[in-house]
Protein backbone atom coordinates (compact mmCIF):
# COMPACT_ATOMS: atom_id res chain seq x y z
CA UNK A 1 -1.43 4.64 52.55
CA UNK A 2 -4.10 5.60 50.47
CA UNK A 3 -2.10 8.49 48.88
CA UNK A 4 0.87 6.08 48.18
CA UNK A 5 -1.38 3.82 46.29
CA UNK A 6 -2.98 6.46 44.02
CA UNK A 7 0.74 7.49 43.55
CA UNK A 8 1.21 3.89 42.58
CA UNK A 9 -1.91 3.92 40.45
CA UNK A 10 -0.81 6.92 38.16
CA UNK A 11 2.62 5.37 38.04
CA UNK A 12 1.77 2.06 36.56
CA UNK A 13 -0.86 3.96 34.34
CA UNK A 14 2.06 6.59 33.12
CA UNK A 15 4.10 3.83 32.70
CA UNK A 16 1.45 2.06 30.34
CA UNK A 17 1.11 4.70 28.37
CA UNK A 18 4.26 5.18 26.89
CA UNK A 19 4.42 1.97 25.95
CA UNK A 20 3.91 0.82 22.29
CA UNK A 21 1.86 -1.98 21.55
CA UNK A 22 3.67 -5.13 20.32
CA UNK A 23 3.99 -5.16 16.51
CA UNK A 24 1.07 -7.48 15.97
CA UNK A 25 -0.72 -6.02 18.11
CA UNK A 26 -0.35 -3.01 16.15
CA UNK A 27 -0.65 -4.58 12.34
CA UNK A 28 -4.05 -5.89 14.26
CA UNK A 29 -5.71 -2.33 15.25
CA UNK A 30 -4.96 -1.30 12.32
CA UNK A 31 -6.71 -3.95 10.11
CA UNK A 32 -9.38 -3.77 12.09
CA UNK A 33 -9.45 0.18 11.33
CA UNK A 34 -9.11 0.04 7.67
CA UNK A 35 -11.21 -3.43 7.50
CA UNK A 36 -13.48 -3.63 10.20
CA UNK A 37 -15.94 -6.42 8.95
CA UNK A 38 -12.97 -8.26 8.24
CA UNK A 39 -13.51 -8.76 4.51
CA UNK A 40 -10.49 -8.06 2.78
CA UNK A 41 -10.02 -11.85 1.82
CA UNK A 42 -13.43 -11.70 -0.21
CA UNK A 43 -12.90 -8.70 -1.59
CA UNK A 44 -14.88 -7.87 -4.85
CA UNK A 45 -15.06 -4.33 -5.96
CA UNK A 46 -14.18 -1.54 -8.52
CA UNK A 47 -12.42 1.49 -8.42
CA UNK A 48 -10.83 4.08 -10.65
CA UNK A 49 -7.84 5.83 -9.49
CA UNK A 50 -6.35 9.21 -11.36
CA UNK A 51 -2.94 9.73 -11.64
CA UNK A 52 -1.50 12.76 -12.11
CA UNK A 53 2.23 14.26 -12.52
CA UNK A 54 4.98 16.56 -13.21
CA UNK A 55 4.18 17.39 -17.45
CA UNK A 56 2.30 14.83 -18.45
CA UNK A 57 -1.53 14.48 -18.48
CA UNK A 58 -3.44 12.46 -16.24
CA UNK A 59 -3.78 9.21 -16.80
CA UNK A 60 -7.51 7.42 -15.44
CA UNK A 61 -7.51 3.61 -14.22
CA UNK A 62 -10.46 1.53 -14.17
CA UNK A 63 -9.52 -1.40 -11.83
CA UNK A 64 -11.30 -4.20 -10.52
CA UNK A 65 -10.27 -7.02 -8.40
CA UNK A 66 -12.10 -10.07 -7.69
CA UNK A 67 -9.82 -11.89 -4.84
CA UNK A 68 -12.12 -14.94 -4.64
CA UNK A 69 -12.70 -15.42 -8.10
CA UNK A 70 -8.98 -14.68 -9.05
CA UNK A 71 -9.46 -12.29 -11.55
CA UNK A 72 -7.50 -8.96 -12.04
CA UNK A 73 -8.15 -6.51 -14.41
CA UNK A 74 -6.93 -2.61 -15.35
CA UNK A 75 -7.86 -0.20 -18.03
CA UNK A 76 -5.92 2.73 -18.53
CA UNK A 77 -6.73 6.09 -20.46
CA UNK A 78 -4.24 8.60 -21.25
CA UNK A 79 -5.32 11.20 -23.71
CA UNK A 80 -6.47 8.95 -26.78
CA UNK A 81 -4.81 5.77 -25.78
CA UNK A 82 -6.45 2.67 -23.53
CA UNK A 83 -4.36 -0.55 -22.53
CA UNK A 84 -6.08 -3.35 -20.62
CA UNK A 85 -4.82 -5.92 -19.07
CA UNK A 86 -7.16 -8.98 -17.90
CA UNK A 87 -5.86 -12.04 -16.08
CA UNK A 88 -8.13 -14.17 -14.62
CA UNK A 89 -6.68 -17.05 -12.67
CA UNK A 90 -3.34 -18.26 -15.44
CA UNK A 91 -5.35 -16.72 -18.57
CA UNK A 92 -3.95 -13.45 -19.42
CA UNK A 93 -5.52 -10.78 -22.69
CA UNK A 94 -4.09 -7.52 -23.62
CA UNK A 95 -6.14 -4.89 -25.40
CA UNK A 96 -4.77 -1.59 -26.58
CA UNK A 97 -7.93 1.25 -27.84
CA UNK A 98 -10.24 -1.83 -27.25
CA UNK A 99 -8.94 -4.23 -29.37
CA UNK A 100 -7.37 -7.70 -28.77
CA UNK A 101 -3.59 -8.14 -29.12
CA UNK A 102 -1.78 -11.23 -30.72
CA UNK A 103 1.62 -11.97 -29.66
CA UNK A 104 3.44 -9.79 -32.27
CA UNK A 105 1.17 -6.45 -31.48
CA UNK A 106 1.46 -6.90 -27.97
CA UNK A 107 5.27 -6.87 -28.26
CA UNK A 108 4.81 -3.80 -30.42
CA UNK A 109 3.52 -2.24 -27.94
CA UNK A 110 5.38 -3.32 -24.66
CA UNK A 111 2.56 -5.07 -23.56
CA UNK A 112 2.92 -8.53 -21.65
CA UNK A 113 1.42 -10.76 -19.52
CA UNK A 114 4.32 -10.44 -17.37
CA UNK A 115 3.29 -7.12 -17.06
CA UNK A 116 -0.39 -7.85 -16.40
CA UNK A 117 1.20 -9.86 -13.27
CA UNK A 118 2.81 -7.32 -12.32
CA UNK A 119 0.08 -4.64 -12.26
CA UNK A 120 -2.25 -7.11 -10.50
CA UNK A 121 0.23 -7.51 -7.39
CA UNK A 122 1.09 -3.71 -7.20
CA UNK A 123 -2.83 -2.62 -7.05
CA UNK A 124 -3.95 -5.40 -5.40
CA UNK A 125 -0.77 -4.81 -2.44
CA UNK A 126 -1.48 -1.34 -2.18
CA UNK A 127 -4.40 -1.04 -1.75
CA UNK A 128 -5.11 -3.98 -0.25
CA UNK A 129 -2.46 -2.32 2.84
CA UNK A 130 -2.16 -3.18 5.68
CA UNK A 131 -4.22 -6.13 4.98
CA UNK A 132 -1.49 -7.65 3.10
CA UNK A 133 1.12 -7.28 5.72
CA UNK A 134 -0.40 -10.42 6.94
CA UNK A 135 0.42 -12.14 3.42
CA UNK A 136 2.76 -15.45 3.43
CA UNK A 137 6.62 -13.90 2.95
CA UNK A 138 6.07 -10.78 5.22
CA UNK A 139 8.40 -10.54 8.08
CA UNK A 140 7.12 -7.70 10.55
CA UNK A 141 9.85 -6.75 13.04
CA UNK A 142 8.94 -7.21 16.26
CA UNK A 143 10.06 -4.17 17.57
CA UNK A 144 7.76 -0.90 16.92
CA UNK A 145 9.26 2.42 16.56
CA UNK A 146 8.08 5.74 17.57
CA UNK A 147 8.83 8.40 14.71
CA UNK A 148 8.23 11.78 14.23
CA UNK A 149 7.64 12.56 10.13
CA UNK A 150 6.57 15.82 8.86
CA UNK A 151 5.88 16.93 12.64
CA UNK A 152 3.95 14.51 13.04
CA UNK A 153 3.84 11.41 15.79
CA UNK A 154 3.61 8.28 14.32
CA UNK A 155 3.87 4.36 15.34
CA UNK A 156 6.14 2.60 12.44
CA UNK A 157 6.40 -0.68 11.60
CA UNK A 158 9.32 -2.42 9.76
CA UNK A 159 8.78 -4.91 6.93
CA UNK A 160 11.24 -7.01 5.09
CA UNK A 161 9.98 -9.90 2.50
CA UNK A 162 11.18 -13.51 1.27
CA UNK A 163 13.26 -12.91 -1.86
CA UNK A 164 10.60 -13.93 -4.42
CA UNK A 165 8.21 -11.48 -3.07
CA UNK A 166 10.59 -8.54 -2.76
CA UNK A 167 13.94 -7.18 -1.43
CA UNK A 168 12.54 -3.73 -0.81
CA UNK A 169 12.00 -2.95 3.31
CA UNK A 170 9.15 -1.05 3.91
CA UNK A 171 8.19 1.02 6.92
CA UNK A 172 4.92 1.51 7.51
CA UNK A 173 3.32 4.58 9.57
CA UNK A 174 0.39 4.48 11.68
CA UNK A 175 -1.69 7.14 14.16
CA UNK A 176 -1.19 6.67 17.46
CA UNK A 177 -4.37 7.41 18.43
CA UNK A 178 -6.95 5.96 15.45
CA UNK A 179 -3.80 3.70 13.75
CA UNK A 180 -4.97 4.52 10.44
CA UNK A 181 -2.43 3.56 7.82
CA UNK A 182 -0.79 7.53 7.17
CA UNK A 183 2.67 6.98 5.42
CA UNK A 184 4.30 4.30 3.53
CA UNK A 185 7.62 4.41 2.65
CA UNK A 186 10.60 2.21 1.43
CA UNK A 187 13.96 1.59 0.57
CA UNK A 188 16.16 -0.30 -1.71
CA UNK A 189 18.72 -2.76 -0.96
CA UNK A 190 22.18 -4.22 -2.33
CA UNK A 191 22.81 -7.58 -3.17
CA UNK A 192 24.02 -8.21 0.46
CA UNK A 193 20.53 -7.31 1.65
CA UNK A 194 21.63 -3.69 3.13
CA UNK A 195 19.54 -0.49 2.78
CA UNK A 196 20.96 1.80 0.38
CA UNK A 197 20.94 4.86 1.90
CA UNK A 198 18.74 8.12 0.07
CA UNK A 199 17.34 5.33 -2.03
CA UNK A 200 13.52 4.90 -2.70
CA UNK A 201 10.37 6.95 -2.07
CA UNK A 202 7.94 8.19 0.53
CA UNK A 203 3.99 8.26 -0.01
CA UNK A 204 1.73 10.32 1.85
CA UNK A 205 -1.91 9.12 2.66
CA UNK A 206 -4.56 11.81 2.65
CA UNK A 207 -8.87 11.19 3.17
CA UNK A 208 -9.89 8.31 2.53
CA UNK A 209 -12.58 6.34 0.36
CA UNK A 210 -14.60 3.17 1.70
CA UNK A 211 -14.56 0.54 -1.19
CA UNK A 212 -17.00 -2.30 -0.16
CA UNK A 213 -16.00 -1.80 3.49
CA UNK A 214 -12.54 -1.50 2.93
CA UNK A 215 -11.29 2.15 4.08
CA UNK A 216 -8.84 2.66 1.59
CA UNK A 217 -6.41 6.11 0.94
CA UNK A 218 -8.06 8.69 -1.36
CA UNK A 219 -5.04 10.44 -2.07
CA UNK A 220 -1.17 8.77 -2.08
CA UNK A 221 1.30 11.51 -3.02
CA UNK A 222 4.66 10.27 -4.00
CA UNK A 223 8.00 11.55 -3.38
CA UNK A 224 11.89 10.32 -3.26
CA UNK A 225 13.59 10.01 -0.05
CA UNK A 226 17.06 11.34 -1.09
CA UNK A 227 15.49 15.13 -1.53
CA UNK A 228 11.82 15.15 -1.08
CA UNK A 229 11.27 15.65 -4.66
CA UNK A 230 7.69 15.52 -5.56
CA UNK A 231 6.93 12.51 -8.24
CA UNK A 232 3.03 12.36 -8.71
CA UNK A 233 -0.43 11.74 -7.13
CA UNK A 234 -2.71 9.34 -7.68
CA UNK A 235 -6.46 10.11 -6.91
CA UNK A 236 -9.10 7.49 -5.63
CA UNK A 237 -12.51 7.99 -6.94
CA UNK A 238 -15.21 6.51 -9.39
C-alpha cells in the first residue's frame, strides 16, 4: 500500500509539473518579478536609453516619466541636434537645440504634439512591461503556450488590444523558472483583424537595470520576423 501511494504521490506531482500556470497567474509572477514593491503605478524616475543601428550614429534619450503627476518628457541627441518633447497632463512644448518652437517651426521640423503623445505611450508601455499588460483595453488569452525560441524554453502569453489602443497582437515571453519578461514580439494585422503572416518584429531582452524598483531590460535588440534581420539596439543606462 505504501508503495502504491508514493507511486500516487510522484504521479500527481509529475502531473503538476507540466502544467502551466493560468495566464493571470502568470502576468502575476511576473509583475511581481519585475515590480516587486508593487510601485509601478507611482512611478517617478529618469532614465537615458542609447540607441544604436545599422549606419547611423547613436542617438542618446533623456526620458523621464512622472505617472502620478502626468508628465512625460524626452530629449533626444543625435550628433549636433536635440528635440524635446514635454507634455505634462494636455499641455504639450517642443524644443529643437534648446529652443522653444511656435507652430510654424515645429511644422518645419516634423515636430508635433501628436508626436509627443505618441512617444509618451511607446516609452512609458515598454518599459513600463509587463506592468501594463494589466492596462484597461488589454485582452490576455487565457490559454498559455509553451514555446521554444532561440533554443530556449519559454512560457508565452498572447495579447490582443481594443481598437483605439492598438491592432497589433503581441506575444509575450517569460522564464519558466524566474518569469522574467525575456522576449517581446508582435505582429501586424489586416483590416479583418487577421495576423499577417512574416509581418512585424521580435525584441530580445538582455541584463537588466533597476529604475526606482522597477527591474527593467538593459538591452532590447530588435529584429523583423519575416528573416531575422537585425534593426537596432537600444541601451539602458544613465
Amino acid at each position: 500500500m505504501k508503495s502504491v501511494l508514493t507511486y500516487l504521490s510522484l504521479c500527481f506531482t509529475l502531473v503538476c509539473l507540466s502544467q502551466n500556470p493560468s495566464a493571470l497567474q502568470l502576468l502575476d509572477k511576473a509583475i511581481n518579478y519585475h515590480d516587486p514593491s508593487g510601485s509601478w503605478s507611482e512611478f517617478s524616475g529618469n532614465f537615458k536609453v542609447t540607441m544604436t543601428t545599422p549606419n547611423q550614429s547613436p542617438r542618446v534619450s533623456d526620458i523621464t516619466i512622472n505617472l502620478l503627476a502626468e508628465f512625460f518628457s524626452v530629449t533626444s541627441q543625435r550628433d549636433k541636434t536635440s528635440q524635446t518633447y514635454t507634455v505634462d497632463k494636455d499641455i504639450c512644448s517642443l524644443l529643437y537645440n534648446e529652443k522653444e518652437l511656435n507652430g510654424a517651426e515645429a511644422k518645419a521640423k516634423n515636430m508635433t504634439c501628436e508626436r509627443a503623445s505618441m512617444y509618451k505611450n511607446y516609452y512609458t508601455y515598454l518599459y513600463g512591461l509587463p506592468m501594463k499588460l494589466k492596462d484597461k483595453g488589454t485582452h490576455i488569452d487565457p490559454k498559455v503556450e509553451r514555446k521554444t525560441f532561440k533554443d530556449r524554453d519559454y512560457l508565452v502569453l498572447k495579447a490582443t488590444y481594443d481598437a483605439k489602443v492598438g491592432t497589433d497582437v503581441w506575444y509575450f515571453y517569460f522564464n519558466p523558472e524566474t518569469y522574467a519578461m525575456e522576449i517581446y514580439q508582435f505582429y501586424k494585422t489586416d483590416d479583418n483583424g487577421k495576423v499577417k503572416p512574416g509581418s512585424g518584429e521580435y525584441i530580445l531582452l538582455s541584463e537588466e537595470e533597476t529604475v526606482n524598483g522597477i527591474k527593467m531590460p538593459k538591452i532590447r535588440a530588435w529584429y523583423y520576423n519575416k528573416d531575422d534581420k537585425y534593426l537596432g539596439t537600444d541601451t539602458l543606462g544613465n
